[in-house]
Protein backbone atom coordinates (compact mmCIF):
# COMPACT_ATOMS: atom_id res chain seq x y z
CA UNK A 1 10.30 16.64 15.21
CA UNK A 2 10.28 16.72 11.50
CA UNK A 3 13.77 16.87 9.59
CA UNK A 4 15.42 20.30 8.68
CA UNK A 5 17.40 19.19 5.78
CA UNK A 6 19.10 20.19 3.02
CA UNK A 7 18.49 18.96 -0.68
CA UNK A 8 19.92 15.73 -0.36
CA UNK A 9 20.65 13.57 2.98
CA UNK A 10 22.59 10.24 1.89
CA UNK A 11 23.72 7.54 3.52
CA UNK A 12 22.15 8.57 7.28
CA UNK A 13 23.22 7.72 10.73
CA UNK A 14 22.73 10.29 13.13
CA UNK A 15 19.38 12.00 11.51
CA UNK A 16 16.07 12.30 13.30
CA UNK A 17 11.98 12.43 12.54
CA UNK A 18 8.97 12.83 13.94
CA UNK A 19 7.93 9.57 12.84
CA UNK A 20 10.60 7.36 13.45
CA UNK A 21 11.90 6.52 16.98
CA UNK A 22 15.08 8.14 18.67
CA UNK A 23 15.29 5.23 21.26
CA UNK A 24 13.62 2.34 19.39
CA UNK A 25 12.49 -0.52 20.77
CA UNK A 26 13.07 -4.42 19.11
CA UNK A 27 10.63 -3.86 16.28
CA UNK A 28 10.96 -0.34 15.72
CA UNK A 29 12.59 1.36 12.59
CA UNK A 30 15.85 3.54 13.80
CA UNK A 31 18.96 5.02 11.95
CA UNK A 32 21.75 3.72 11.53
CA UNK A 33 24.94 3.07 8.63
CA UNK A 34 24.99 0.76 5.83
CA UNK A 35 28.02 -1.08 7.47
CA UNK A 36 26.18 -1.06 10.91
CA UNK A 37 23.96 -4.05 9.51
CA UNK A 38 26.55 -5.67 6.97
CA UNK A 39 25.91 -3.53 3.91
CA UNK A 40 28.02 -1.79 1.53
CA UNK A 41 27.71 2.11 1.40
CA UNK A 42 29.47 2.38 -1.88
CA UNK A 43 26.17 1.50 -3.77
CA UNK A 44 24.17 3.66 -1.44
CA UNK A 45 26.13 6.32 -2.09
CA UNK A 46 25.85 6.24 -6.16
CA UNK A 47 21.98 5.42 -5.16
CA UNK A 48 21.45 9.49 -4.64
CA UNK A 49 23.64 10.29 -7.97
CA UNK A 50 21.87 7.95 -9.89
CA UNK A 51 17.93 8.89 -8.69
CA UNK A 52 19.40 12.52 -9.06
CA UNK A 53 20.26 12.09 -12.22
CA UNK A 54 17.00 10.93 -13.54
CA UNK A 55 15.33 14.78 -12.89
CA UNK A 56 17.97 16.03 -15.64
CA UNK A 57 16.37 16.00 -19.36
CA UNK A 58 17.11 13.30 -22.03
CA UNK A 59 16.50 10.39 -23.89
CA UNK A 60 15.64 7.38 -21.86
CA UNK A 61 14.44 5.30 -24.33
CA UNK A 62 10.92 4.26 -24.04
CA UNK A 63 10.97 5.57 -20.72
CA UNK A 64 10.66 8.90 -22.03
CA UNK A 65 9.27 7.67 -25.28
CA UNK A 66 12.30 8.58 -27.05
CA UNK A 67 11.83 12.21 -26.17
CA UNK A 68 13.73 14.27 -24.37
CA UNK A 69 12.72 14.71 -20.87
CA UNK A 70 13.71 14.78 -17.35
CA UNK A 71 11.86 11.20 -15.80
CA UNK A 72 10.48 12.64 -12.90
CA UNK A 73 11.12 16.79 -11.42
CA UNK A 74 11.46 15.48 -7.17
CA UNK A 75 11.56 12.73 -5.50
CA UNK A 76 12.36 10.73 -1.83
CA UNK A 77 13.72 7.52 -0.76
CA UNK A 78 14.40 5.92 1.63
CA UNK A 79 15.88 2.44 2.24
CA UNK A 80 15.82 -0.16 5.47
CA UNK A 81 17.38 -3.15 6.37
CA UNK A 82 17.07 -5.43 9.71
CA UNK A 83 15.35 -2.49 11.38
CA UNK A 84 17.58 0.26 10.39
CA UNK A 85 17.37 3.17 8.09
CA UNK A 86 20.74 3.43 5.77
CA UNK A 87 19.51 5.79 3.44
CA UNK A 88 17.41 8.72 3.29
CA UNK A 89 17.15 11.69 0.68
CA UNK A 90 15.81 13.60 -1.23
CA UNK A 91 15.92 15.72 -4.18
CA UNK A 92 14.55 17.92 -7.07
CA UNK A 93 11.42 20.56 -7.00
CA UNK A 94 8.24 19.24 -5.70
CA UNK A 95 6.91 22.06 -8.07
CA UNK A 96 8.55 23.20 -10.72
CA UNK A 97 6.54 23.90 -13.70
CA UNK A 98 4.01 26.60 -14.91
CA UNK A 99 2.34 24.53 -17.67
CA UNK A 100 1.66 20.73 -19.09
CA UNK A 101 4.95 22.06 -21.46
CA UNK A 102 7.36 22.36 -19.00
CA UNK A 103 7.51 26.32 -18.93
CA UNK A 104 9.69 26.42 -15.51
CA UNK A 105 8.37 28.94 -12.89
CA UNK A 106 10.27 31.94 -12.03
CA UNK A 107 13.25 30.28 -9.35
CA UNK A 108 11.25 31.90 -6.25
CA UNK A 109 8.29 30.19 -6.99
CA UNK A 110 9.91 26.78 -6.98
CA UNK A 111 9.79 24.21 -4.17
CA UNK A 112 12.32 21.79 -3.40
CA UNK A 113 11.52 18.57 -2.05
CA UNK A 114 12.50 17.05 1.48
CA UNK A 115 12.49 13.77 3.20
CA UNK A 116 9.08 14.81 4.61
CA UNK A 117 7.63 16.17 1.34
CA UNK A 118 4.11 14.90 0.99
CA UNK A 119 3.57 13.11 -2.17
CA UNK A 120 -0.11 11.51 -3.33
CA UNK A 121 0.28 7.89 -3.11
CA UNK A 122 -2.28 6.88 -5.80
CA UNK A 123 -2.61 3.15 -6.05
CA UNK A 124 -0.05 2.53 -3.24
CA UNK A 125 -3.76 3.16 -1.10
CA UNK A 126 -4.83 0.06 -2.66
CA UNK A 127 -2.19 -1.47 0.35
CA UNK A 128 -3.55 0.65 2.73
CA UNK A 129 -7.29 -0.84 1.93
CA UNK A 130 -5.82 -4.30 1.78
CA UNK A 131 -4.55 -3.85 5.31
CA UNK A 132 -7.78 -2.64 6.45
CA UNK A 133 -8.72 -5.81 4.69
CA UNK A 134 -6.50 -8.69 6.53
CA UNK A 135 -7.73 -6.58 9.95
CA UNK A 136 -11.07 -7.28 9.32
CA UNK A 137 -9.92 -10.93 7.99
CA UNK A 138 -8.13 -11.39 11.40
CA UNK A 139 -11.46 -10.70 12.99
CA UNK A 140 -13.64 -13.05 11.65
CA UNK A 141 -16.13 -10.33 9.82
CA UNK A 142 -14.39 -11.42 6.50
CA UNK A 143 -13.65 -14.57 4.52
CA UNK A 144 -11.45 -14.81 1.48
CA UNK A 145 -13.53 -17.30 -0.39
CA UNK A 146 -16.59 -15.57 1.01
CA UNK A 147 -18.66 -13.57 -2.35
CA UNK A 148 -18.79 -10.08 -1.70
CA UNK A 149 -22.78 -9.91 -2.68
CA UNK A 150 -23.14 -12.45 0.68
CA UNK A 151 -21.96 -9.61 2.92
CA UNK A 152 -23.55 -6.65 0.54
CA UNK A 153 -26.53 -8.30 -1.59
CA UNK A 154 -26.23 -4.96 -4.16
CA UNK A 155 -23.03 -5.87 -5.30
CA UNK A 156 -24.23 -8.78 -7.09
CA UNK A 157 -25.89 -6.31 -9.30
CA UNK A 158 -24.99 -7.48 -13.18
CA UNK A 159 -23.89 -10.92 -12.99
CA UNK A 160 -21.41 -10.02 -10.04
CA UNK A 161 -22.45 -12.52 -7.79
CA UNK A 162 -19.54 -15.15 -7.64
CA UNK A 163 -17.17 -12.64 -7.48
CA UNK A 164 -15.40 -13.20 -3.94
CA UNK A 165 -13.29 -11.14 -1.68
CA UNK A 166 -10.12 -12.86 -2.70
CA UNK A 167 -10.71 -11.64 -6.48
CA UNK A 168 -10.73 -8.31 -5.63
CA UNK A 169 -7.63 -8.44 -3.59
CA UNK A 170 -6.21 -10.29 -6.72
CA UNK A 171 -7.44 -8.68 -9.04
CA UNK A 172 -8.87 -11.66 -10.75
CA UNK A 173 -12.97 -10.48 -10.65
CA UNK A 174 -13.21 -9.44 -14.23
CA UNK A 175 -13.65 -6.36 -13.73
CA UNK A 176 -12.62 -3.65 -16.45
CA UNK A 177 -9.58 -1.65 -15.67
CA UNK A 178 -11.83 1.85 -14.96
CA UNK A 179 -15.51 2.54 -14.36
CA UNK A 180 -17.30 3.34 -17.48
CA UNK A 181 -18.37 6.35 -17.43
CA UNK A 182 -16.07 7.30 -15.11
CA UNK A 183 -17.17 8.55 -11.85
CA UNK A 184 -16.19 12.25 -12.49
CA UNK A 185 -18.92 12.32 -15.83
CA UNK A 186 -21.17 15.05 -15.30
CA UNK A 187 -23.98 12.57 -15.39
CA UNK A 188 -23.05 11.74 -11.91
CA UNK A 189 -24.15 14.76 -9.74
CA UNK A 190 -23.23 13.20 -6.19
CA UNK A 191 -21.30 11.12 -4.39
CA UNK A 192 -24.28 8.51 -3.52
CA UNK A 193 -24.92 8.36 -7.42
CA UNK A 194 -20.87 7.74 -7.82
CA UNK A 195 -21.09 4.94 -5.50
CA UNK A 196 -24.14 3.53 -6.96
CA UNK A 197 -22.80 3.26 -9.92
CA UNK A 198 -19.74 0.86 -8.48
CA UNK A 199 -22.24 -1.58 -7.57
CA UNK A 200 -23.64 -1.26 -10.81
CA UNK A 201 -20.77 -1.75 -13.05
CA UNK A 202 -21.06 -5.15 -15.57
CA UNK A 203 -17.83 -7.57 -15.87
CA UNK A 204 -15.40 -7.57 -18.95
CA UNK A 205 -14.93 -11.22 -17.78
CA UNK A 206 -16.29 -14.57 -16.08
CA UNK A 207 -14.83 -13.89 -12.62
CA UNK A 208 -11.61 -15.89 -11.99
CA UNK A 209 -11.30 -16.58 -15.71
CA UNK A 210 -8.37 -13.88 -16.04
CA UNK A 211 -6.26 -11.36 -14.57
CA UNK A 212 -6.39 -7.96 -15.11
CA UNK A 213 -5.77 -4.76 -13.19
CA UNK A 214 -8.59 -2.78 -12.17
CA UNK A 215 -9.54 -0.14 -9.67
CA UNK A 216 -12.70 -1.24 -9.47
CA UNK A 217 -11.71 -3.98 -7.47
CA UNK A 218 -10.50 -1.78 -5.04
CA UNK A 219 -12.99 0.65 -5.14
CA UNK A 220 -15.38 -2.50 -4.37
CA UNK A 221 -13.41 -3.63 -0.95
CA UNK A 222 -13.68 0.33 0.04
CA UNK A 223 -17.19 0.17 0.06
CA UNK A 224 -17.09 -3.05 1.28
CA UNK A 225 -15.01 -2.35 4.25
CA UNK A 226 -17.50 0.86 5.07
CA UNK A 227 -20.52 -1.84 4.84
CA UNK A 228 -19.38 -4.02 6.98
CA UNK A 229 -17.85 -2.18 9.94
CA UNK A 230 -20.27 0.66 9.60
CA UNK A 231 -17.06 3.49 9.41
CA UNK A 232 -15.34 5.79 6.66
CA UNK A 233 -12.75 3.75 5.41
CA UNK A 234 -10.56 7.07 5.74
CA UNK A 235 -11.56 5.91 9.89
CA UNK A 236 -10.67 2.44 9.40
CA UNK A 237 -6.96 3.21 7.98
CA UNK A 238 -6.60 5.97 10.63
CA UNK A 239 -7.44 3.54 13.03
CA UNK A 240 -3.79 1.30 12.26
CA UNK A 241 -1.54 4.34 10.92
CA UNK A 242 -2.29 6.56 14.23
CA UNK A 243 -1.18 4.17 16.73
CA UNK A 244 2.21 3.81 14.23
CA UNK A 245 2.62 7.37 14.60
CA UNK A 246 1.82 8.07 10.96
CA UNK A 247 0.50 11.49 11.34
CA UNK A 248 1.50 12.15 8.14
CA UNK A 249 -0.66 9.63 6.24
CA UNK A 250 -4.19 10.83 5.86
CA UNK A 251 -6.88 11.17 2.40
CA UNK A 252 -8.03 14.92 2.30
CA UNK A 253 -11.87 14.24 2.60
CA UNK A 254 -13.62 17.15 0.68
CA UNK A 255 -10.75 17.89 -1.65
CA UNK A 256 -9.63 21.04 0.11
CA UNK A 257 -8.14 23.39 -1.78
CA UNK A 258 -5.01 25.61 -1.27
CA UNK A 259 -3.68 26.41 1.57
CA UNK A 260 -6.69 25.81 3.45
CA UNK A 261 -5.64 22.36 3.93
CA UNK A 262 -3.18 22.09 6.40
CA UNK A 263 -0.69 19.75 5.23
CA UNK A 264 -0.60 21.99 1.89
CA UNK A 265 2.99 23.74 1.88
CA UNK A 266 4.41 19.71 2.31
CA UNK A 267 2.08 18.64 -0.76
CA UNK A 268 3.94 17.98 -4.05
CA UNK A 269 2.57 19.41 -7.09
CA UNK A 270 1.43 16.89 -9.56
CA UNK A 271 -0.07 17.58 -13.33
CA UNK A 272 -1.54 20.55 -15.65
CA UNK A 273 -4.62 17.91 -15.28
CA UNK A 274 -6.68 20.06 -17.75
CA UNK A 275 -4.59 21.53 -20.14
CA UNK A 276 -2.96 17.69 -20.92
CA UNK A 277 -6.63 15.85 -20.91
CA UNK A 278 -9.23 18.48 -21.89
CA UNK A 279 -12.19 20.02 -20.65
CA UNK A 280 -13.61 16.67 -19.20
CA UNK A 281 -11.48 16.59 -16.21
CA UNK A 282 -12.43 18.06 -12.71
CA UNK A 283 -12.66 21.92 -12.55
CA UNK A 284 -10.08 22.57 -9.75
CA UNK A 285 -6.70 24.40 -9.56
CA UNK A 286 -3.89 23.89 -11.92
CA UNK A 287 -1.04 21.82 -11.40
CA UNK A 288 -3.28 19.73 -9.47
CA UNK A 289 -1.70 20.35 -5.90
CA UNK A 290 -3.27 18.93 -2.74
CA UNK A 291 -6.12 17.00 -3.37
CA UNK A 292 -6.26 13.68 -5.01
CA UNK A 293 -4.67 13.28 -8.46
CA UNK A 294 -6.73 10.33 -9.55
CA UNK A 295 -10.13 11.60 -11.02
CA UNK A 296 -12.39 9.24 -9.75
CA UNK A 297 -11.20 9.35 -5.88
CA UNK A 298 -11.60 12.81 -6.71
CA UNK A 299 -15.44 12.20 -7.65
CA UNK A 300 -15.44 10.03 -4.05
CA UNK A 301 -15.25 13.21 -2.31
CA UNK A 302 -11.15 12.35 -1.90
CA UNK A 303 -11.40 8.95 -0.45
CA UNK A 304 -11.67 5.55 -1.84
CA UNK A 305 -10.07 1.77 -2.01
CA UNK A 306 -8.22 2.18 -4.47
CA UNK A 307 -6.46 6.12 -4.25
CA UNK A 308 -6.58 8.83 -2.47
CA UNK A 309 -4.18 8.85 -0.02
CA UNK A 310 -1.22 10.73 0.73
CA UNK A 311 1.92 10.24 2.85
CA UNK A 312 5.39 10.60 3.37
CA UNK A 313 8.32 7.87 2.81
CA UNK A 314 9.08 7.86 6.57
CA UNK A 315 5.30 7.84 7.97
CA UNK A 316 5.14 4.69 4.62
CA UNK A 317 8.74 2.97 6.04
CA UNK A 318 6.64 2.06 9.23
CA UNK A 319 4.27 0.55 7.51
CA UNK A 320 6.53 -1.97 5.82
CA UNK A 321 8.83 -2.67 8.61
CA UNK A 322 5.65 -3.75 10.37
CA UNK A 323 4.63 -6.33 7.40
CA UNK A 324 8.10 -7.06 7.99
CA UNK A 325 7.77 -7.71 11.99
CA UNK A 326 5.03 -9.89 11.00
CA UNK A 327 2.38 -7.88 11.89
CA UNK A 328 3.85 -5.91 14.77
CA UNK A 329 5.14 -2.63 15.28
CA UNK A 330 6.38 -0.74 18.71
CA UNK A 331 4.58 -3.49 20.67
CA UNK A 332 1.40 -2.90 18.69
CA UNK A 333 -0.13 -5.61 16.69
CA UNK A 334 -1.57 -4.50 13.62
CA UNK A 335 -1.82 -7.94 11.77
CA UNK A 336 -1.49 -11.45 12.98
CA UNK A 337 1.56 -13.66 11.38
CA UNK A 338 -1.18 -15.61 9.49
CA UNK A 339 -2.48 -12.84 7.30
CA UNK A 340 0.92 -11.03 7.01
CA UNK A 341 2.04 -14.20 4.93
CA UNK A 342 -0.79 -14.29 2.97
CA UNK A 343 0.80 -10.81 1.55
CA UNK A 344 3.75 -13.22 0.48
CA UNK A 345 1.35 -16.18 -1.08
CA UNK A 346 0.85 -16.20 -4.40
CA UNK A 347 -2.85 -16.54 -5.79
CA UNK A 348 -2.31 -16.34 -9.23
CA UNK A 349 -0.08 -19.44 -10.12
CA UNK A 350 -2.54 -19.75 -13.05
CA UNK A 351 -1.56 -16.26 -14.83
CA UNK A 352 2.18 -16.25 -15.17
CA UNK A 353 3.76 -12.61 -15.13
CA UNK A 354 1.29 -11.75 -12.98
CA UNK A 355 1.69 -13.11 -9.43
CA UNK A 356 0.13 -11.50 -6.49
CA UNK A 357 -0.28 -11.87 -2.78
CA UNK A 358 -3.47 -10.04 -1.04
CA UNK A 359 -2.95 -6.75 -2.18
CA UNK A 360 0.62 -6.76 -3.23
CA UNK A 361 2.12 -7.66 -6.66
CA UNK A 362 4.49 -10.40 -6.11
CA UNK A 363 8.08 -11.07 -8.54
CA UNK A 364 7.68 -7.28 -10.59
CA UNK A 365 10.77 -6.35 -12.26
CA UNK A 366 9.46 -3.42 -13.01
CA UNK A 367 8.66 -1.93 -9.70
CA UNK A 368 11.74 -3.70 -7.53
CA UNK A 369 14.32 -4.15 -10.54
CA UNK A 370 16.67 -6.86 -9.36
CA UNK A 371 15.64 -7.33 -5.86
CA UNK A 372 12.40 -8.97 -7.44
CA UNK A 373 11.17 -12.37 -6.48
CA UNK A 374 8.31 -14.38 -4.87
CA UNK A 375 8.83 -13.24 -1.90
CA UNK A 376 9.27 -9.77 -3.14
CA UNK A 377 5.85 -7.70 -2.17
CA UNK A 378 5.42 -4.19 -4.36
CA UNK A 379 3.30 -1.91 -5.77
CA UNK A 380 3.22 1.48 -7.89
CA UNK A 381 0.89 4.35 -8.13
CA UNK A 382 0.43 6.08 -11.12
CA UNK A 383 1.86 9.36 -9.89
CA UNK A 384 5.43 7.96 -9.59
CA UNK A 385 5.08 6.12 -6.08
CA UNK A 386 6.75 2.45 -5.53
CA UNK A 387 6.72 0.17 -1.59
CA UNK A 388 8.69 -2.57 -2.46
CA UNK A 389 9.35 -5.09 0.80
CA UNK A 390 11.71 -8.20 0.30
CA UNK A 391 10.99 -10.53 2.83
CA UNK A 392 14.33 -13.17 2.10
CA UNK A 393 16.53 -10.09 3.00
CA UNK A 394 14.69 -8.03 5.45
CA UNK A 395 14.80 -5.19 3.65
CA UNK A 396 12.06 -2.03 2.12
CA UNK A 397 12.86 0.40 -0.07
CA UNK A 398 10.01 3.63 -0.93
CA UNK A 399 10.37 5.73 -4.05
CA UNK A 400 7.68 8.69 -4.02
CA UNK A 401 7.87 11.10 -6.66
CA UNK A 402 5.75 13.49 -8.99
CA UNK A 403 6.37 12.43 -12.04
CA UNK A 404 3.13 13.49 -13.36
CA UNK A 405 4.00 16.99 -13.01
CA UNK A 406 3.72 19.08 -15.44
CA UNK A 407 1.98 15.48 -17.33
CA UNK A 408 1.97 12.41 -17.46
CA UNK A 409 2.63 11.20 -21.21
CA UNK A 410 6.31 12.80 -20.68
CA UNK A 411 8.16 9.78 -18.89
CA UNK A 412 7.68 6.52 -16.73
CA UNK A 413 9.47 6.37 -13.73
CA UNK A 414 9.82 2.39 -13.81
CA UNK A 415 13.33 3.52 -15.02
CA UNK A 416 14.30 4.91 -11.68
CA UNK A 417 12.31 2.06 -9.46
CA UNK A 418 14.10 -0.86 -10.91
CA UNK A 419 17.85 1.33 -10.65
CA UNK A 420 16.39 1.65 -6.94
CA UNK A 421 16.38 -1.81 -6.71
CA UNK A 422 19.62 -2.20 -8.25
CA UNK A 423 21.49 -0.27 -6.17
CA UNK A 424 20.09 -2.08 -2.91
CA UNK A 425 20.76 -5.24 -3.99
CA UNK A 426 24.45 -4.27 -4.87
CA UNK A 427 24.41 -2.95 -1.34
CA UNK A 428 23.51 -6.42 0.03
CA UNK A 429 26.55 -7.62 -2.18
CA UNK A 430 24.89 -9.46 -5.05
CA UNK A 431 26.56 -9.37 -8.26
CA UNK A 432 23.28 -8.26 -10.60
CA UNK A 433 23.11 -6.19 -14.09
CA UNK A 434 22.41 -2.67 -13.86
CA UNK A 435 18.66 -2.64 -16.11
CA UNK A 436 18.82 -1.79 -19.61
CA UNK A 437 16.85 1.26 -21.09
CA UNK A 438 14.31 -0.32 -23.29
């Protein structure tokens, strides 16, 4: 059953879910205290004040680019250790706002957020895809030095030829950071054109030369994936999150509005899209609230590599605890050992500052705060999301949150994700600095 909460639930020990087992087995997440697997609660405990805290306005330095704001209006967390669940809240409205200036809505309009709030994950599907990924790797259908044109000729379009799978996943292809246009231009008038015009896109760089982020990459393995298995890839995730039991994990496929779509009244609201960006952005319902924040999934028809999916930080703690299982989860094998370490291997020993596994970025300050290392596996989405997994320590921590709503030029939430990681590390007794606004 799903949790009947109030605002905040803390440090957690007798709580249920729907997605998380009441008699676990070995490798299955259940609840439990800090002290129940040698943690301190103290830091747990300040954990909720602290992430609280951050929904209040003021000056967080460049956080809030010296402004004064609150850094993001809701949020959830939730933080494991050795199998166990010691903390679990939320807190804040998952919609709040009337405009992009932070006009609040009427009391009885707001929403407040819950541990099963459903917040768009943005680029924390680029995981998801890279799991789909290391499936198909485990099978033999896919090759990390392998060029992606040798399994779909069209991609070699514009001197994308030697670009391989293991660039994409690294994001070392040379790729620019966005499709130019971008998919949502009104020169594109379908989804085949949209896609067409992926496999068309020319290289900033000489592939492997350098490092830079790009959803193109991930875009790329989507299609990919869909080439070479001949299903969705919104079919290919489903078919490793259903047998987890994440039924709350899913891309909404048409961009169904409203309350038509029926995970809607969970959905957190995320940004006055048109009103901050201008008349170029998708004509849909303002704050953007249900379908896919990220224009160009959008344009995909709500599913693609690199965003579009949305979840909930239970459905999303399964999901680590199995890379942390090495693979398995309730006596289902998603991954084999092998490719679960290659999460944890880092490719890019020849950029510095910008190490990454398959998938994951690898030793981020800014996403784990002072639980980061090389063994540290995270990610961000752009809405306010963070999966960090420390392998050393056996522990996973997930912040979601809308901190795009009512826009996105108000704050970053990195302030919050690193005083996550703080606070977990203080509850696995390490003497560490809080982080400095900067």
């Amino acid at each position: 059953m799903r949790l009947s909460c109030p605002l905040l639930l803390a440090i957690v020990g007798t709580l249920s879910s729907h997605a998380i087992h009441h008699q676990p087995s070995q490798d299955t997440l259940r609840f439990g205290t800090p002290e129940s697997v040698g943690l301190l609660s103290a830091p747990l405990r300040q954990l909720v004040a602290n992430i609280t805290g951050y929904q209040q306005p003021a000056n967080y330095g460049g956080f809030s680019h010296n402004e004064m704001h609150p850094i993001e209006p809701s949020s959830a967390v939730i933080v494991g250790h050795d199998r166990t669940i010691v903390s679990l809240f939320a807190s804040g409205n998952m919609l709040l706002y009337a405009d992009a200036n932070g006009t609040e809505l009427p009391r009885g309009q707001q929403l407040s957020a819950r541990p099963d709030t459903i917040y768009d994950l943005a680029s924390l599907t680029k995981l998801f895809t890279t799991i789909a990924a290391l499936r198909e790797i485990d099978t033999g259908r896919l090759a990390l030095d392998q060029t992606v044109a040798s399994y779909m000729p069209s991609f070699a379009a514009n001197g994308k030829e030697n670009i391989t799978i293991l660039m994409l996943l690294t994001h070392t292809s040379g790729f620019a950071p966005d499709p130019e246009p971008p998919l949502y231009d009104p020169v594109y008038t379908t989804v085949e054109q949209r896609t067409a015009a992926i496999l068309n896109q020319s290289l900033l760089h000489a592939p492997g030369s350098t490092y830079l982020y790009s959803d193109l990459n991930f875009m790329s393995l989507g299609l990919l994936l869909e080439h070479i298995t001949h299903k969705a890839l919104d079919e290919l995730i489903r078919e490793y999150t259903d047998p987890l039991g994440m039924h709350d994990t899913f891309f909404n496929r048409g961009n169904i509005e409203g309350p038509a779509f029926p995970f809607y009244p969970r959905m957190a609201a995320e940004e006055y899209q048109i009103e901050v960006l201008g008349s170029m952005e998708p004509v849909r319902p303002q704050p953007v609230r249900g379908t896919v924040h990220d224009e160009n999934a959008w344009a995909l028809d709500g599913v693609a590599g690199h965003a579009g999916l949305f979840s909930t930080v239970e459905d999303t703690a399964i999901l680590c605890q199995m890379i942390l299982n090495n693979g398995t989860y309730g006596g289902r094998r998603i991954l084999s050992p092998e490719v679960v370490d290659l999460i944890f291997h880092n490719f890019n020993e020849r950029f510095p500052g910008n190490e990454h596994g398959l998938g994951f970025e690898l030793n981020q300050y800014y996403t784990a705060g002072p639980m980061a290392s090389l063994q540290t596996a995270s990610h961000t989405g752009f809405t306010g999301t963070t999966m960090v997994i420390d392998r050393p320590s056996n522990t996973f921590f997930l912040l979601f949150a809308n901190r795009v709503h009512p826009n996105r030029n108000w704050s970053s939430n990195n302030v919050a994700r690193e005083a996550l990681g703080y606070w977990v590390a203080k509850s696995l007794g390490r003497d560490v600095p809080f982080p400095p606004l900067r």
